[in-house]
N, C-alpha and C. Protein backbone atom coordinates (compact mmCIF):
# COMPACT_ATOMS: atom_id res chain seq x y z
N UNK A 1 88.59 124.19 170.47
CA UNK A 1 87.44 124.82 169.85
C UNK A 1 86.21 123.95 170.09
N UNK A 2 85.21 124.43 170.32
CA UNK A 2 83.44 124.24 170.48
C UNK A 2 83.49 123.00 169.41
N UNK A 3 82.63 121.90 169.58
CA UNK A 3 82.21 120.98 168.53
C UNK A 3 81.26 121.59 167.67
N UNK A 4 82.10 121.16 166.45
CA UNK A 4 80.91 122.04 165.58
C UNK A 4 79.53 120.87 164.76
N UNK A 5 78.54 121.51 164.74
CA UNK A 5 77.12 120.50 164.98
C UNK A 5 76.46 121.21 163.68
N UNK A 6 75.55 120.08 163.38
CA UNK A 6 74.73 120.61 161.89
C UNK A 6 73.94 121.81 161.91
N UNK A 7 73.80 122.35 163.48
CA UNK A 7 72.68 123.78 163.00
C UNK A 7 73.96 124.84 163.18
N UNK A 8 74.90 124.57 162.89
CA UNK A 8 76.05 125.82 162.73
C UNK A 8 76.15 125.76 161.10
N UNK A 9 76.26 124.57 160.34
CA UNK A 9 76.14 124.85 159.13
C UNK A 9 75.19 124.46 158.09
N UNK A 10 73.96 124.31 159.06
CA UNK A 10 72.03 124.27 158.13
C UNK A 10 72.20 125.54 157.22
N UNK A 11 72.40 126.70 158.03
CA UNK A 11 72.12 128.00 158.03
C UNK A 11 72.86 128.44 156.58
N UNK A 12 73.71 127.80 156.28
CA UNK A 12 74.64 127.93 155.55
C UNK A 12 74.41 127.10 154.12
N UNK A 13 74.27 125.63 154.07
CA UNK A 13 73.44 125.10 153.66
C UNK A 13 71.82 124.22 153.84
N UNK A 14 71.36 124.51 153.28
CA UNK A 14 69.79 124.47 153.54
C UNK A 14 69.29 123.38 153.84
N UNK A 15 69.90 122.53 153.09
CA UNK A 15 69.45 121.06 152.89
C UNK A 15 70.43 119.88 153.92
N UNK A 16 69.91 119.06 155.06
CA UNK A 16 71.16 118.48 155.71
C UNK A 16 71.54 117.42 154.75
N UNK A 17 71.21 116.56 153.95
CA UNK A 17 71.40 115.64 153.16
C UNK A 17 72.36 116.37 152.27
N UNK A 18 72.12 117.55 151.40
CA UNK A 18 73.03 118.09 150.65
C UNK A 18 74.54 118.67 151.54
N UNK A 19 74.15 118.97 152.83
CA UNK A 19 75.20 119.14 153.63
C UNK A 19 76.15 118.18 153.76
N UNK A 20 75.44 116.96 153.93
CA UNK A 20 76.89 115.52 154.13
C UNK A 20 77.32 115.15 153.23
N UNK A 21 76.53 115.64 152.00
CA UNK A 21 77.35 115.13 150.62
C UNK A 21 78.45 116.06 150.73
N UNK A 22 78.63 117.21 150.61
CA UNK A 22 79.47 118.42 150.11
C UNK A 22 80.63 117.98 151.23
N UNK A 23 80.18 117.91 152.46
CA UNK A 23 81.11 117.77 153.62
C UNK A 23 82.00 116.68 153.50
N UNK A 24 81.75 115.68 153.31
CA UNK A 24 82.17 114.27 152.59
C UNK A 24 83.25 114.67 151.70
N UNK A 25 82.67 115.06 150.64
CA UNK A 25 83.33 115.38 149.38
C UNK A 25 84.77 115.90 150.05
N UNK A 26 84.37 117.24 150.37
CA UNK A 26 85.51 118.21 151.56
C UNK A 26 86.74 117.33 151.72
N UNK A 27 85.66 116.77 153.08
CA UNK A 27 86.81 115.39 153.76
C UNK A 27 87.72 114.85 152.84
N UNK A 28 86.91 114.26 151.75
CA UNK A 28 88.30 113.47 150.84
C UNK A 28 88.89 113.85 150.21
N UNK A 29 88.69 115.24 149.62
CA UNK A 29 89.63 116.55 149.11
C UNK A 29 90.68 116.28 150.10
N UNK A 30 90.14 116.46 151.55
CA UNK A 30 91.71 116.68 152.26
C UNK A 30 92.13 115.77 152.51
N UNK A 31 91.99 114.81 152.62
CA UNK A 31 92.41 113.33 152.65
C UNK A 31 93.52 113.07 151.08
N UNK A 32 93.31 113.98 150.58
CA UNK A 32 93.62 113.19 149.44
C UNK A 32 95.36 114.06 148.97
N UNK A 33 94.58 115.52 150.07
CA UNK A 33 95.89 116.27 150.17
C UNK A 33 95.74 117.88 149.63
N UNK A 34 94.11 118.36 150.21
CA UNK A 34 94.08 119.79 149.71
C UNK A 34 94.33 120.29 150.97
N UNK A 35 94.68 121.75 150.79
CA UNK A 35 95.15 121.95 151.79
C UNK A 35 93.73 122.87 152.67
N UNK A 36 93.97 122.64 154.32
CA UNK A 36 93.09 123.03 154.71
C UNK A 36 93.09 124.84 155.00
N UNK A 37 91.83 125.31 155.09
CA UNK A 37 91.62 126.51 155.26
C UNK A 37 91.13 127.23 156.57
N UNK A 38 91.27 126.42 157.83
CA UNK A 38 91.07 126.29 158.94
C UNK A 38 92.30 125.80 159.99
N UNK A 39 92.08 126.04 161.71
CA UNK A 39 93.12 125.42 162.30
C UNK A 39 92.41 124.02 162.47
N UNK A 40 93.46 122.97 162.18
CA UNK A 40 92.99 121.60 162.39
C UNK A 40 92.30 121.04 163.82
N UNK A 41 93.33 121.73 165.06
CA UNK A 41 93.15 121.43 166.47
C UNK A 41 92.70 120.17 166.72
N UNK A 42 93.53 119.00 165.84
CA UNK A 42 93.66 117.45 166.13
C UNK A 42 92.55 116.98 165.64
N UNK A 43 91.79 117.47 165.19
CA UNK A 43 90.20 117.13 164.11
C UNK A 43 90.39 116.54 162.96
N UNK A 44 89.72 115.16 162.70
CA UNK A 44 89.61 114.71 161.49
C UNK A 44 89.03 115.38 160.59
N UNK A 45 88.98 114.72 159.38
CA UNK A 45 88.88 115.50 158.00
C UNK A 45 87.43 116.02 158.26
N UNK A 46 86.18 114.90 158.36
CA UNK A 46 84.86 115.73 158.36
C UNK A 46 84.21 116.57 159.09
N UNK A 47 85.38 116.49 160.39
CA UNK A 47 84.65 117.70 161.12
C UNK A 47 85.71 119.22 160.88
N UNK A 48 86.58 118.81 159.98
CA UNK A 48 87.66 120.00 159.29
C UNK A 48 86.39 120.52 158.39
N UNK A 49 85.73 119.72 157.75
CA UNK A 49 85.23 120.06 156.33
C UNK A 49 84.09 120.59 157.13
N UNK A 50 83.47 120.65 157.84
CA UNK A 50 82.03 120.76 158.60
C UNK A 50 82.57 123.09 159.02
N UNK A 51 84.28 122.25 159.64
CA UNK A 51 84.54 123.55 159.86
C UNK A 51 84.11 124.80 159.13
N UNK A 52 85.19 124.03 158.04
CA UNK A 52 85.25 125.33 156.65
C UNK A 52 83.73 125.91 156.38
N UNK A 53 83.25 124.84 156.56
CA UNK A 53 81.34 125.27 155.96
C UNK A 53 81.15 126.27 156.80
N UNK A 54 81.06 125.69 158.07
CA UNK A 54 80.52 126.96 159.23
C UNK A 54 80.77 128.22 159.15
N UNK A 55 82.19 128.23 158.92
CA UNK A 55 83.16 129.49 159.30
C UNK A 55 83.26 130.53 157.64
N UNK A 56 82.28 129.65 156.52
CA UNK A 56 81.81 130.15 155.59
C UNK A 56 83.37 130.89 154.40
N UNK A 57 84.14 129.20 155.07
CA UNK A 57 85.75 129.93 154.31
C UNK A 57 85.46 129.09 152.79
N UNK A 58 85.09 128.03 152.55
CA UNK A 58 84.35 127.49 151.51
C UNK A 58 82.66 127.84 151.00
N UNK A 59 82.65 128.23 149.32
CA UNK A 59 81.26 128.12 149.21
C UNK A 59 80.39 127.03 149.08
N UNK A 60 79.48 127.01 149.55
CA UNK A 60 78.79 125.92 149.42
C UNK A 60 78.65 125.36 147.88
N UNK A 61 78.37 126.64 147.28
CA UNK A 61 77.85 126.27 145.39
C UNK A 61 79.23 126.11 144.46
N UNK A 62 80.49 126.32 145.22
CA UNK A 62 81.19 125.66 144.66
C UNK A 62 81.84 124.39 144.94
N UNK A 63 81.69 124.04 146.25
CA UNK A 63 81.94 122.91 146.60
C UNK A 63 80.52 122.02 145.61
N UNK A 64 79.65 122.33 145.92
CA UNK A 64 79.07 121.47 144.60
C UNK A 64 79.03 121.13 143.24
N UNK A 65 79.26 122.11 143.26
CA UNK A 65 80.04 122.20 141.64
C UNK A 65 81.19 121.37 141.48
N UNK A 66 82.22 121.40 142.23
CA UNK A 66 82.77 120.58 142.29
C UNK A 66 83.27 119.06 142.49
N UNK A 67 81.94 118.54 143.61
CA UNK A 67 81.37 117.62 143.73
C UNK A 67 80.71 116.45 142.21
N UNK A 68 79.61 117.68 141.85
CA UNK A 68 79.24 117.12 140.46
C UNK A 68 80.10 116.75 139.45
N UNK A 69 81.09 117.46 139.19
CA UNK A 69 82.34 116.94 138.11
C UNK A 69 82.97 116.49 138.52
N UNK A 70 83.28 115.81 140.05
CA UNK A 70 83.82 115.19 140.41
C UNK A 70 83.01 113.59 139.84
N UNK A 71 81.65 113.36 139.84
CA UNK A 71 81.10 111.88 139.44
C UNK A 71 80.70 111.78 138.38
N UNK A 72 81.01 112.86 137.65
CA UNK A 72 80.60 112.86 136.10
C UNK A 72 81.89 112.12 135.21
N UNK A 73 80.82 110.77 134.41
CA UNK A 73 82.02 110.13 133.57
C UNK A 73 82.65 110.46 132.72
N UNK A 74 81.72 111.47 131.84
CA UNK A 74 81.60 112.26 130.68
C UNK A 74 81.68 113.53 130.73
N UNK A 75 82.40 114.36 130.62
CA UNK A 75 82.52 116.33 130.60
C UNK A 75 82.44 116.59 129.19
N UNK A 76 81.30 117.30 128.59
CA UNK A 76 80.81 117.88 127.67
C UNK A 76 81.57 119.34 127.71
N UNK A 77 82.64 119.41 126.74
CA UNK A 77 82.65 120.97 126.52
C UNK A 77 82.35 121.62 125.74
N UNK A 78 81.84 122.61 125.64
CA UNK A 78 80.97 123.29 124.78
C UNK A 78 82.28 123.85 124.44
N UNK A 79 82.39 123.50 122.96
CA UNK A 79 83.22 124.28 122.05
C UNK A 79 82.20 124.53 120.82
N UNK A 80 82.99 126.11 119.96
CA UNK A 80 82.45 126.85 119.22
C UNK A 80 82.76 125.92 117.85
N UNK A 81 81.42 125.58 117.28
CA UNK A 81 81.92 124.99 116.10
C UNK A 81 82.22 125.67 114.75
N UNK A 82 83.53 124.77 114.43
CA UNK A 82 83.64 125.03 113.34
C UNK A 82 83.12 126.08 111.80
N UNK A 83 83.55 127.26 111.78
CA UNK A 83 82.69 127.26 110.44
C UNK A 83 83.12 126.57 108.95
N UNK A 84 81.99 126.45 108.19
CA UNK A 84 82.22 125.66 107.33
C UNK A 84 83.19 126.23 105.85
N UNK A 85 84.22 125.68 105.68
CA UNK A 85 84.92 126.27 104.74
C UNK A 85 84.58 126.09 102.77
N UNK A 86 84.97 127.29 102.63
CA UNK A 86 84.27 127.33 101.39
C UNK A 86 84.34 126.31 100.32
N UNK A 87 84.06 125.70 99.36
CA UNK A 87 84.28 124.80 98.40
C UNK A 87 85.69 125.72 97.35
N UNK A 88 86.36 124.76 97.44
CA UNK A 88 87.47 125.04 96.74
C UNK A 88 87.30 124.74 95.21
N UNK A 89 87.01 125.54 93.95
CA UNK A 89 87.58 124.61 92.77
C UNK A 89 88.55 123.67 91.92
N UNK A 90 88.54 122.92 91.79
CA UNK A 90 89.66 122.13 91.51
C UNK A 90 90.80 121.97 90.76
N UNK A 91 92.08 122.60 91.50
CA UNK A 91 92.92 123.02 91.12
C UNK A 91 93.93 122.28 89.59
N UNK A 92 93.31 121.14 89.65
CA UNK A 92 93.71 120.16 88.60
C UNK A 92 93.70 121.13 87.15
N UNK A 93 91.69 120.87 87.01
CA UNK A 93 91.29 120.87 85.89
C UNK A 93 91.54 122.68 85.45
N UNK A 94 92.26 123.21 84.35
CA UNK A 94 91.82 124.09 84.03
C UNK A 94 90.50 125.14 83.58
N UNK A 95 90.67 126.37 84.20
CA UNK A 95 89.52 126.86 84.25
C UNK A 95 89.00 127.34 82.34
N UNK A 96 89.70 127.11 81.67
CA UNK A 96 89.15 127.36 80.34
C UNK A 96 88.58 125.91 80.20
N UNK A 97 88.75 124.56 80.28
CA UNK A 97 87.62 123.31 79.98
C UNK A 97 86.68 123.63 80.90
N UNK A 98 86.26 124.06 81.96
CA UNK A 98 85.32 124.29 83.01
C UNK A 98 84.31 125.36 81.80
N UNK A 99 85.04 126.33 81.52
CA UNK A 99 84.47 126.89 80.98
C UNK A 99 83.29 126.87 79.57
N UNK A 100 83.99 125.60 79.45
CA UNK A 100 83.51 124.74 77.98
C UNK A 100 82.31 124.33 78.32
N UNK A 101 82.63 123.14 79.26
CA UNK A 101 81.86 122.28 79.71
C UNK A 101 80.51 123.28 79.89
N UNK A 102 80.51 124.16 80.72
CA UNK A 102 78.90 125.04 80.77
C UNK A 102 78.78 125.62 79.45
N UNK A 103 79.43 125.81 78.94
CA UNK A 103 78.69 126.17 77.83
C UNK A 103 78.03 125.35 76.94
N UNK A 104 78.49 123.81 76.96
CA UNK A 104 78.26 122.72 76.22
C UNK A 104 76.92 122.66 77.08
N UNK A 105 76.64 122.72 78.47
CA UNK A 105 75.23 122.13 79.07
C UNK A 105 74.53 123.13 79.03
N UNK A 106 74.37 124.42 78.91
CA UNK A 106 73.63 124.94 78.85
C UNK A 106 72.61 124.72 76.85
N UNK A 107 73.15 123.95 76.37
CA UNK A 107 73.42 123.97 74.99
C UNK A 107 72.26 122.57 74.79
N UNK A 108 72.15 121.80 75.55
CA UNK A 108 71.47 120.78 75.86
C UNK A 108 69.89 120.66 76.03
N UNK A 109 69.27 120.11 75.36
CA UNK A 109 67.56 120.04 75.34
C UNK A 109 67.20 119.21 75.89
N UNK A 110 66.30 118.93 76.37
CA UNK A 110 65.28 117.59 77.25
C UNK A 110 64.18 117.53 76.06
N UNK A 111 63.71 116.30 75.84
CA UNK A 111 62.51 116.12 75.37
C UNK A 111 61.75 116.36 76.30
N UNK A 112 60.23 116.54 76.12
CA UNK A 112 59.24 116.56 76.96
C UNK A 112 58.24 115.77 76.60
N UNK A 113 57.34 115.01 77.29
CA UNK A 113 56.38 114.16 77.04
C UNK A 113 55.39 113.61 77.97
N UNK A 114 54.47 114.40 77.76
CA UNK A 114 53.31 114.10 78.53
C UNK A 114 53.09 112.67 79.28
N UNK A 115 52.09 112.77 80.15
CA UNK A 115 52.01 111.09 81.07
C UNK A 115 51.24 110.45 80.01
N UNK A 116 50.67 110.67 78.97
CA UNK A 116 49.53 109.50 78.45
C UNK A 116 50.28 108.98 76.86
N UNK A 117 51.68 110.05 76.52
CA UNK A 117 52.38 109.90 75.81
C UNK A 117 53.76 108.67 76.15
N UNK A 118 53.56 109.38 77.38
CA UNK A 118 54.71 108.05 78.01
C UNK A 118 54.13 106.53 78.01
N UNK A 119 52.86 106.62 78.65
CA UNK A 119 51.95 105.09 78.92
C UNK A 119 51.38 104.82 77.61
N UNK A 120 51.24 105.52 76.17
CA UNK A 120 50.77 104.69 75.13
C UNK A 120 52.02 104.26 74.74
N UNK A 121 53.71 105.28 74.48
CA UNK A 121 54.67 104.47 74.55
C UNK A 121 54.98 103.21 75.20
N UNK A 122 54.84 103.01 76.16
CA UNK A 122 55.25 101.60 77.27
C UNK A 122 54.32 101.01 76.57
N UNK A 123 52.48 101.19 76.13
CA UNK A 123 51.89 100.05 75.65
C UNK A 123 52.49 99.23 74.00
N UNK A 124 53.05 99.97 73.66
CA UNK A 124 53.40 100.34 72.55
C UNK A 124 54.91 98.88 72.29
N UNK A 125 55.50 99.02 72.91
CA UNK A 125 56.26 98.48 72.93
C UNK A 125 56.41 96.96 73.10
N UNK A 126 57.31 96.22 72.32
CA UNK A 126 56.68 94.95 71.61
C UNK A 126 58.13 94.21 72.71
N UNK A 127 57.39 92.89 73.02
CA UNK A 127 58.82 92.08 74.29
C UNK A 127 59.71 91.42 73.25
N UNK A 128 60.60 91.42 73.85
CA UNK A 128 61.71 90.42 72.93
C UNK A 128 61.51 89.65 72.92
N UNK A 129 61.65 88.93 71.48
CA UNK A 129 61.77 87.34 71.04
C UNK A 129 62.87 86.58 72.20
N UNK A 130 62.00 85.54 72.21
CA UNK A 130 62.85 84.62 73.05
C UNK A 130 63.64 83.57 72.13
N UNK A 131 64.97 83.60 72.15
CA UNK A 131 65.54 82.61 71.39
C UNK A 131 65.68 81.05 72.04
N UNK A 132 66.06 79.85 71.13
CA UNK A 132 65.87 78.65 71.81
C UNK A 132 67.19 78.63 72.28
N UNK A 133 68.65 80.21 72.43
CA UNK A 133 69.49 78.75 72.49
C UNK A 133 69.88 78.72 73.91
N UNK A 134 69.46 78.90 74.46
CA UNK A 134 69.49 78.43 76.08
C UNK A 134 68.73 77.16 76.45
């Protein structure tokens, strides 16, 4: 078979720099033991891999794809998170003291006291005697 040359597979991929990466990649796929999709006809791996491109038996956008997760350290998978599960009440305490208990706080008053009621209180207030026996 004809030597196959970069304007047989420009056309195919656009970029020649992105071409020797992908082709590369190829190569050591089969090197490594994928199987080829072409006749070999005593051809090393990169001009096997140059083949496949040409003859358009590999895609280009998945050979990149593949490429990329091939040097990625980290694979992010997008999994569906979790929804959040409901608050359980606590199976301990019976629900008649639960029941108490709100009724006891709702039962409960706050004082209220103005800001100038609070600050004549604080002036108001006398310091502790200091004793000698320390």
């Amino acid at each position: 078979m004809a030597r196959v040359t970069v304007e047989d597979c420009i056309d195919k991929v656009d970029n020649r720099f992105e071409l020797v990466l992908l082709a590369s990649h190829r190569a050591r796929q089969i090197s490594q033991g994928a199987s080829i999709m072409v006749d070999r006809d005593n051809d090393k791996n990169p001009v096997v891999a140059l083949r496949e491109i040409a003859d358009e038996v590999l895609s280009p956008g998945d050979l990149k794809e593949d490429l990329i997760h091939s040097l990625q350290k980290h694979v992010e998978v997008d999994e569906p998170e979790a929804p959040e599960a409901p608050e359980v009440a606590d199976k301990t305490v019976p629900a008649v003291a639960s029941a108490v208990d709100e009724d006891e706080d709702s039962n409960i008053t706050f004082d209220r006291m103005s800001e100038e009621d609070l600050l004549a209180g604080i002036e108001g207030l006398v310091p502790p005697e200091k004793s000698d026996d320390f």
